[in-house]
Structures are given as structure tokens and as C-alpha cells.
Protein backbone atom coordinates (compact mmCIF):
# COMPACT_ATOMS: atom_id res chain seq x y z
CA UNK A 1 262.97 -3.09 148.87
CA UNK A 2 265.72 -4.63 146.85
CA UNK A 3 268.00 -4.90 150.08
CA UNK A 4 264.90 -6.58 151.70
CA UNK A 5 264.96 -9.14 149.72
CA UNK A 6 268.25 -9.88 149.10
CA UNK A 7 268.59 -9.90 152.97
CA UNK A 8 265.75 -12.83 152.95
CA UNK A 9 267.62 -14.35 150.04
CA UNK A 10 270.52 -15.05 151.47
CA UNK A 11 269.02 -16.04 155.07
CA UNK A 12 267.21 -18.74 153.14
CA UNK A 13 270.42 -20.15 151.48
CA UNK A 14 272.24 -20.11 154.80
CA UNK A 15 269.34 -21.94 156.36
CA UNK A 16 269.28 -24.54 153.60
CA UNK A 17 273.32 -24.90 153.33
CA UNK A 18 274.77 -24.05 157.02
CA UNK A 19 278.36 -23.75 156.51
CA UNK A 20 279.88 -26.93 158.68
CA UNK A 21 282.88 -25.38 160.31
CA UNK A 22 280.87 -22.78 162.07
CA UNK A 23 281.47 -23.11 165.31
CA UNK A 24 278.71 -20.86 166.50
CA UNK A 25 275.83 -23.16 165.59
CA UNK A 26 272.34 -23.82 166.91
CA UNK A 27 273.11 -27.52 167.68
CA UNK A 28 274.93 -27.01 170.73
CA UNK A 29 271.81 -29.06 172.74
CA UNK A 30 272.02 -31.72 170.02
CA UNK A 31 273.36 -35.42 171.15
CA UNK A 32 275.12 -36.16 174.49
CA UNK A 33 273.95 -33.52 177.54
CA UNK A 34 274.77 -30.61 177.24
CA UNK A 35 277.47 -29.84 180.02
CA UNK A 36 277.84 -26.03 181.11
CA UNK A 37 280.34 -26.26 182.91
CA UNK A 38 282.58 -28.16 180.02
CA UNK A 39 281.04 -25.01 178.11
CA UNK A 40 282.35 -22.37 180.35
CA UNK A 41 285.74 -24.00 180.31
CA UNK A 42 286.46 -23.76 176.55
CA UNK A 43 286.01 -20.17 177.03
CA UNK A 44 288.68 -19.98 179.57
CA UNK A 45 290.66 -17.24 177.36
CA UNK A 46 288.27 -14.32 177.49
CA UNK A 47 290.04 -11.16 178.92
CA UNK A 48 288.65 -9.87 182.35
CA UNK A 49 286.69 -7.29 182.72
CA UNK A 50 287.80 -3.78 184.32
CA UNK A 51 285.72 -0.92 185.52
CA UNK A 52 287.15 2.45 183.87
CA UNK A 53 289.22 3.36 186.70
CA UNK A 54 290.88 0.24 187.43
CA UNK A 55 291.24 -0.85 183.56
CA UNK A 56 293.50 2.29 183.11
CA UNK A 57 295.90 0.69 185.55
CA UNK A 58 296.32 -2.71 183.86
CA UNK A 59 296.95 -0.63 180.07
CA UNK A 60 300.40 -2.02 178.98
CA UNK A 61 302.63 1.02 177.51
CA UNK A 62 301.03 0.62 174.10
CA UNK A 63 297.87 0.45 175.25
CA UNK A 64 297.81 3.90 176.81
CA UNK A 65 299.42 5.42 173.76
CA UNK A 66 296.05 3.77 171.90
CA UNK A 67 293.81 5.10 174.19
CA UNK A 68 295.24 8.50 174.05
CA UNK A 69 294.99 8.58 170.24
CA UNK A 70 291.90 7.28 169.75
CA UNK A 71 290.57 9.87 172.38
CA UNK A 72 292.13 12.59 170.24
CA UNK A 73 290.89 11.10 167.56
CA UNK A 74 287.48 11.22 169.10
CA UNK A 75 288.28 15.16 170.52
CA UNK A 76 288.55 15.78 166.86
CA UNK A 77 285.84 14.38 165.78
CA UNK A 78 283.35 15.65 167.66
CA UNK A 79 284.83 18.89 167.53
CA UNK A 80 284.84 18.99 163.82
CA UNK A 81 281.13 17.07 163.36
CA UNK A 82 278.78 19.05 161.14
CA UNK A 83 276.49 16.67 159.76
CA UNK A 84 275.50 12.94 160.98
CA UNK A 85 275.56 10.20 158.81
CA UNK A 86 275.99 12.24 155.82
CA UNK A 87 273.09 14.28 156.13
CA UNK A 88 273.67 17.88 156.67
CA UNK A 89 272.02 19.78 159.96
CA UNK A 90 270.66 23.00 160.42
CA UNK A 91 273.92 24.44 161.55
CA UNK A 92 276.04 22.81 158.95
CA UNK A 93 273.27 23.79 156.04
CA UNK A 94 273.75 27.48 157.61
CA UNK A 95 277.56 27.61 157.34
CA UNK A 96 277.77 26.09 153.90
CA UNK A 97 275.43 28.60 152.75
């Protein structure tokens, strides 16, 4: 298909002109030793991670009034969901007729 290709097309092009201030590149084994635990150190920043019951207890003030509207928003949703991904079902083809 047209996508297909277009997909390869530009897949090629990135292979053949890597962008040079990506950081996320597949040279990271090139040159000196690689040193893990140097690694794990530059990623010092990334948030810890909270089992469901516990992470609702570390939710700043905004942060619960963003979880409660995206779970309304998600009540809603699934509430009001009569077709998926834009293709009708058999229950939404019935009701429209």
C-alpha cells in the first residue's frame, strides 16, 4: 500500500541521515565501555512508581481533581460508546436505524 511504502521511505532516509542530536541512538556501546551504572545515574529524575492504592495517597490537590475528571471523562465515554473506531456495531447499526 501507499502508506507501506512511504513508511519504508522514510525509514530508509532516517537510516541514511540519523538526525545528530538524538539522544536515543543505537551507539550507546560505541567507544569507551559502556558503564551501567554511569547509565542508570543520568536517569536519576524518573518519578517512582506507586501501586494504585498507595499512588492515590501521594496525588497533590491537582492531581486528584485530574484523576477525577478524567475518570468522568472515561464514565462518559464508555457510557455513551456506540461504535469503535468509527465503525458502527450491531447495536449502534440497530438504533440508528
Amino acid at each position: 500500500s501507499a502508506v507501506e511504502a512511504m513508511f519504508s521511505a522514510m525509514c530508509e532516509c532516517q537510516a541514511l541521515h540519523p538526525d545528530p542530536d538524538d539522544d536515543d541512538s543505537d551507539n550507546d556501546y560505541e567507544g569507551e565501555e559502556y558503564d551501567v551504572e554511569a547509565r542508570e545515574l543520568e536517569q536519576g529524575d524518573i518519578p517512582s512508581f506507586y501501586t494504585y492504592e498507595e499512588g492515590l495517597s501521594h496525588l497533590t490537590a491537582e492531581g486528584q481533581a485530574t484523576l477525577e475528571r478524567l475518570e468522568g471523562m472515561l464514565a462518559q465515554s464508555v457510557s455513551t460508546q456506540y461504535n469503535m473506531a468509527g465503525v458502527r456495531t450491531e447495536d449502534s447499526i440497530r438504533e440508528f436505524e
